[in-house]
Protein backbone atom coordinates (compact mmCIF):
# COMPACT_ATOMS: atom_id res chain seq x y z
CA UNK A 1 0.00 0.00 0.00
CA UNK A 2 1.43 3.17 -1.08
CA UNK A 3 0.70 6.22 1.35
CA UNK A 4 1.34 9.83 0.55
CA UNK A 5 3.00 11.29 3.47
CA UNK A 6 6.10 9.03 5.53
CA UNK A 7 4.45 10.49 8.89
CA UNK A 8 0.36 10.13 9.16
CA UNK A 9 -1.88 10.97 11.81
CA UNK A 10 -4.85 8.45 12.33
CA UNK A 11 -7.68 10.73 10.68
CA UNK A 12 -5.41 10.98 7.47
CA UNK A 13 -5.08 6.83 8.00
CA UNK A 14 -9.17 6.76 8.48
CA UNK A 15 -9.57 9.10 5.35
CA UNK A 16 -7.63 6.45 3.49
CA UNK A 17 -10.11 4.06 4.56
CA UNK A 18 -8.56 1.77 6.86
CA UNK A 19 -10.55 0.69 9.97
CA UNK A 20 -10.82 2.63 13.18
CA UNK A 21 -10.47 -1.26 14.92
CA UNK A 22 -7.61 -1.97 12.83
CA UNK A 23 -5.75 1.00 13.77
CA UNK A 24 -6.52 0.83 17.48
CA UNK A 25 -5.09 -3.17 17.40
CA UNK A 26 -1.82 -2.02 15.79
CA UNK A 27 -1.27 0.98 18.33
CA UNK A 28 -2.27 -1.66 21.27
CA UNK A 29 0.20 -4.22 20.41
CA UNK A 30 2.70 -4.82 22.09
CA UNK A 31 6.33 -3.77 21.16
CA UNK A 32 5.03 -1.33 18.93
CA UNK A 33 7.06 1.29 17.85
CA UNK A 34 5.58 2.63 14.22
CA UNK A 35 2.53 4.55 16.47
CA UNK A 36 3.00 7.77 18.84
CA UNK A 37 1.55 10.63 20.61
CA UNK A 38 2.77 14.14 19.37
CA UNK A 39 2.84 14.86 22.81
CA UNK A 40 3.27 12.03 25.26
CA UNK A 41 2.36 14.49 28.01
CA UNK A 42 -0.72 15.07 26.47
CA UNK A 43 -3.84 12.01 26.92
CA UNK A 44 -5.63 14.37 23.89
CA UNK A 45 -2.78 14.57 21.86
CA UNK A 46 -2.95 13.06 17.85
CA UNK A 47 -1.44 9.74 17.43
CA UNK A 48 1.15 10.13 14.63
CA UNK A 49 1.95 6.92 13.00
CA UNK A 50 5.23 6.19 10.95
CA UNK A 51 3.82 4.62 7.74
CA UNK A 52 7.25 2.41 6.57
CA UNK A 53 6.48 0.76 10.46
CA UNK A 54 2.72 0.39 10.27
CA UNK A 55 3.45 -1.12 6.82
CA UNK A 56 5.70 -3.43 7.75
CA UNK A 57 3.80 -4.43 11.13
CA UNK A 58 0.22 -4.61 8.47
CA UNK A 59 2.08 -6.64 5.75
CA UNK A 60 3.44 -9.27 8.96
CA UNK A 61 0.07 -9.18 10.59
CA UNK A 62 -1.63 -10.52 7.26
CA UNK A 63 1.41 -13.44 6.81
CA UNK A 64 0.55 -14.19 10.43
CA UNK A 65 -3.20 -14.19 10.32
CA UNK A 66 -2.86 -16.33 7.03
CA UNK A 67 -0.92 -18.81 8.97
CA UNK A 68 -3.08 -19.26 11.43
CA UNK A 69 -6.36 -19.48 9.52
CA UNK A 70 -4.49 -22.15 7.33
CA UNK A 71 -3.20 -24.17 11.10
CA UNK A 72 -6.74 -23.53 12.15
CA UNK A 73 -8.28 -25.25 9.00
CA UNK A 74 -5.98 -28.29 9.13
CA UNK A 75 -6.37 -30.01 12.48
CA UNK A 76 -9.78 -31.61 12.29
């Protein structure tokens, strides 16, 4: 997936039309490091999320997904 900017907040990642649910589970998991606050200080601040990372992390979640629906459909 190509995006525009290299730095994106997550209403320029919702515009795109990626899922509010999807972007919450990649900023909640764990070891993380593509997804910040502008202002860590802040609770209200914008999350700013570096796009090489989140691709990366989005590109490994669907191998790992795969995987497991293919494990899942195997053992009977």
């Amino acid at each position: 997936m190509k995006y525009p900017k290299p730095f994106m907040n997550k209403k320029e990642l919702l515009a795109m039309g990626i899922p509010e649910s999807y972007l919450l589970r990649a900023i909640a998991t764990p070891g993380q490091t593509f997804a910040l606050r502008a202002n860590p200080a802040n609770r209200t601040s914008p999350i700013i999320f570096d796009t090489i990372g989140f691709e990366e992390w989005r590109l490994n979640d669907a191998r790992t997904q795969g995987k497991a629906k293919s494990i899942r459909t195997t053992v009977a």
